[in-house]
PDB file of N, CA and C in Angstrom:
ATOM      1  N   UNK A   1       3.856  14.183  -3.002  1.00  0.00           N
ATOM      2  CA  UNK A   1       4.732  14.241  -1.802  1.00  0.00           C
ATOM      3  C   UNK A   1       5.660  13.038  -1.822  1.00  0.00           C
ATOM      4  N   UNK A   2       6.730  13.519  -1.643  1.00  0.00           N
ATOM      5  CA  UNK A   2       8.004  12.418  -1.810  1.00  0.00           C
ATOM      6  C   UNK A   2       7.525  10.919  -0.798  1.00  0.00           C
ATOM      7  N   UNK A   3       7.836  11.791   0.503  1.00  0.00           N
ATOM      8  CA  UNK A   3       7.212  10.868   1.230  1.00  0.00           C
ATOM      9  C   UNK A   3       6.227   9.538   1.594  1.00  0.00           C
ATOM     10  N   UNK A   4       4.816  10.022   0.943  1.00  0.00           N
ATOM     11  CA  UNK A   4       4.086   9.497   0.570  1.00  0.00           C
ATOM     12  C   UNK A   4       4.045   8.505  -0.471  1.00  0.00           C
ATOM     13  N   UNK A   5       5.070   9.055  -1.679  1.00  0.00           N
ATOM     14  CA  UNK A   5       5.646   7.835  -2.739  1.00  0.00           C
ATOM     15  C   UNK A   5       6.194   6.773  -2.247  1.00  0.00           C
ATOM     16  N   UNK A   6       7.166   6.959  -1.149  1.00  0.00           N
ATOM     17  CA  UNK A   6       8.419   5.967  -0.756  1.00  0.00           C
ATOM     18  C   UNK A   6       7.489   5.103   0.006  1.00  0.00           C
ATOM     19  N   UNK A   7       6.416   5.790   0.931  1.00  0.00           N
ATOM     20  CA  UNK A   7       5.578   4.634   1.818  1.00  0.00           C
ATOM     21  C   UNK A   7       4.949   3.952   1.191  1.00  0.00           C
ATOM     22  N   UNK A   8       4.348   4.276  -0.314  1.00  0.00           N
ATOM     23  CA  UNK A   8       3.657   3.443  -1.139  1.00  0.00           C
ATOM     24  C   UNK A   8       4.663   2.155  -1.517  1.00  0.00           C
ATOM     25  N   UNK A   9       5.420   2.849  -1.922  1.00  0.00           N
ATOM     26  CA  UNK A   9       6.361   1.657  -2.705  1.00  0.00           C
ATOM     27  C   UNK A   9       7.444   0.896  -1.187  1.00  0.00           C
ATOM     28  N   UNK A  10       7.353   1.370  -0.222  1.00  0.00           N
ATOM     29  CA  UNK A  10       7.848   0.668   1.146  1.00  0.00           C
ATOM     30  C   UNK A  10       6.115  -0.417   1.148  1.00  0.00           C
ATOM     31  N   UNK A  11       5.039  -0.381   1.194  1.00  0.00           N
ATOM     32  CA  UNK A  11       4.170  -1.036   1.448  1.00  0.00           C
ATOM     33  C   UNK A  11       3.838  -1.871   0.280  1.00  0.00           C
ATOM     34  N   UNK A  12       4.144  -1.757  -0.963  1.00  0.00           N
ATOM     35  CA  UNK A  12       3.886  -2.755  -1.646  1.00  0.00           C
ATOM     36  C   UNK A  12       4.808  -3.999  -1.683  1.00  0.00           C
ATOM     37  N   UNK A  13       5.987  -3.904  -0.554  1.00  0.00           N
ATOM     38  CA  UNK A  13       7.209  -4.382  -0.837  1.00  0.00           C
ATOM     39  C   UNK A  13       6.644  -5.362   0.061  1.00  0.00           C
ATOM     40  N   UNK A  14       6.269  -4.642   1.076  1.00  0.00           N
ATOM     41  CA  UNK A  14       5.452  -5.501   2.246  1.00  0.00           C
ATOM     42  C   UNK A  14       4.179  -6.471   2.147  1.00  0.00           C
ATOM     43  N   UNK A  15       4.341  -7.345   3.114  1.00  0.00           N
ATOM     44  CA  UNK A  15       3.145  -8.095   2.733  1.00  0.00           C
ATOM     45  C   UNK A  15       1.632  -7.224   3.460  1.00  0.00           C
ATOM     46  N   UNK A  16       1.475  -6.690   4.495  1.00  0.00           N
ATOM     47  CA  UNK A  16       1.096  -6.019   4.983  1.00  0.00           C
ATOM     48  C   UNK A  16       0.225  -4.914   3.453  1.00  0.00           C
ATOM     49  N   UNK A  17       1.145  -4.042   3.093  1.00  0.00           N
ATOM     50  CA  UNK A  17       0.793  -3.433   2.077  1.00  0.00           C
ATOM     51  C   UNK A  17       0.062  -4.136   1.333  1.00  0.00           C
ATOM     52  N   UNK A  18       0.309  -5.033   1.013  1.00  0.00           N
ATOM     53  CA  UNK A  18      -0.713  -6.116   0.149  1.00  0.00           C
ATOM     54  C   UNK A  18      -1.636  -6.863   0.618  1.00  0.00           C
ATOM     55  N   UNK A  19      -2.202  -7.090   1.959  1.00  0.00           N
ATOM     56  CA  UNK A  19      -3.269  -7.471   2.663  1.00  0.00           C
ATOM     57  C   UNK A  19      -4.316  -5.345   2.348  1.00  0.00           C
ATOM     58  N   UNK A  20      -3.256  -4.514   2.481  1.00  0.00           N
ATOM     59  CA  UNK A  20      -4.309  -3.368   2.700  1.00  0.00           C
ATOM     60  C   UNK A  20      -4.678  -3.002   0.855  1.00  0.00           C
ATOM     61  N   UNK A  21      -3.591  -3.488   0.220  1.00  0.00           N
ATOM     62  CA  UNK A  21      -4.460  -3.330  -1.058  1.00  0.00           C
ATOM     63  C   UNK A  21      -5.279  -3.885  -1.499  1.00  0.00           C
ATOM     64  N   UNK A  22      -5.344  -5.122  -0.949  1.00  0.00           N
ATOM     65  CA  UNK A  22      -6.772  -6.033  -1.380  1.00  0.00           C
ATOM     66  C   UNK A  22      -7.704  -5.179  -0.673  1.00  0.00           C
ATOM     67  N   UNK A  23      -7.728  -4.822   0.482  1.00  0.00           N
ATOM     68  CA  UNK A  23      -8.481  -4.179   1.583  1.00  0.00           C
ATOM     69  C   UNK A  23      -9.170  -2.801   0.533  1.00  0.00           C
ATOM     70  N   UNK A  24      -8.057  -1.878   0.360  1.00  0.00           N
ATOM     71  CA  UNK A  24      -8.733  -0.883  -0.311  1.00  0.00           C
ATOM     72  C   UNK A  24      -9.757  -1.143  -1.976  1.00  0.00           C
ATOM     73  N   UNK A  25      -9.133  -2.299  -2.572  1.00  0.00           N
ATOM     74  CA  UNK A  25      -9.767  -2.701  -3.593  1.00  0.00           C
ATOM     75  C   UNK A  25     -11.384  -3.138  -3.460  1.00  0.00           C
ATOM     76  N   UNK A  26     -11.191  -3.881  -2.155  1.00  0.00           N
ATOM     77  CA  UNK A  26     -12.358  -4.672  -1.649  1.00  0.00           C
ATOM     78  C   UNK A  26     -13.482  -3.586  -1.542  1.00  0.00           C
ATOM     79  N   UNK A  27     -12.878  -2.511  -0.979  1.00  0.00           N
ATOM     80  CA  UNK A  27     -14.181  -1.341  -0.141  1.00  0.00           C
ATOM     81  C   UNK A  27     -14.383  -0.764  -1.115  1.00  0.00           C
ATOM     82  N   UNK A  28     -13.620  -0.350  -2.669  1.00  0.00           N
ATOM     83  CA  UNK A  28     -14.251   0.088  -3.779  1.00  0.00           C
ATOM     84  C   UNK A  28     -15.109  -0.520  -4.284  1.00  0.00           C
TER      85      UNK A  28
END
């Protein structure tokens, strides 16, 4: 989904996005 691409790559841009990728890394 297009959408879903652009929010990925809108959130990695972000710092935010990168507090939740540690986040999702962490809970794996």
């Amino acid at each position: 989904y297009l959408v879903a691409e652009n929010l990925v790559l809108w959130a990695r841009s972000e710092p935010i996005g990168y507090a939740v990728n540690l986040l999702q890394s962490g809970a794996e």
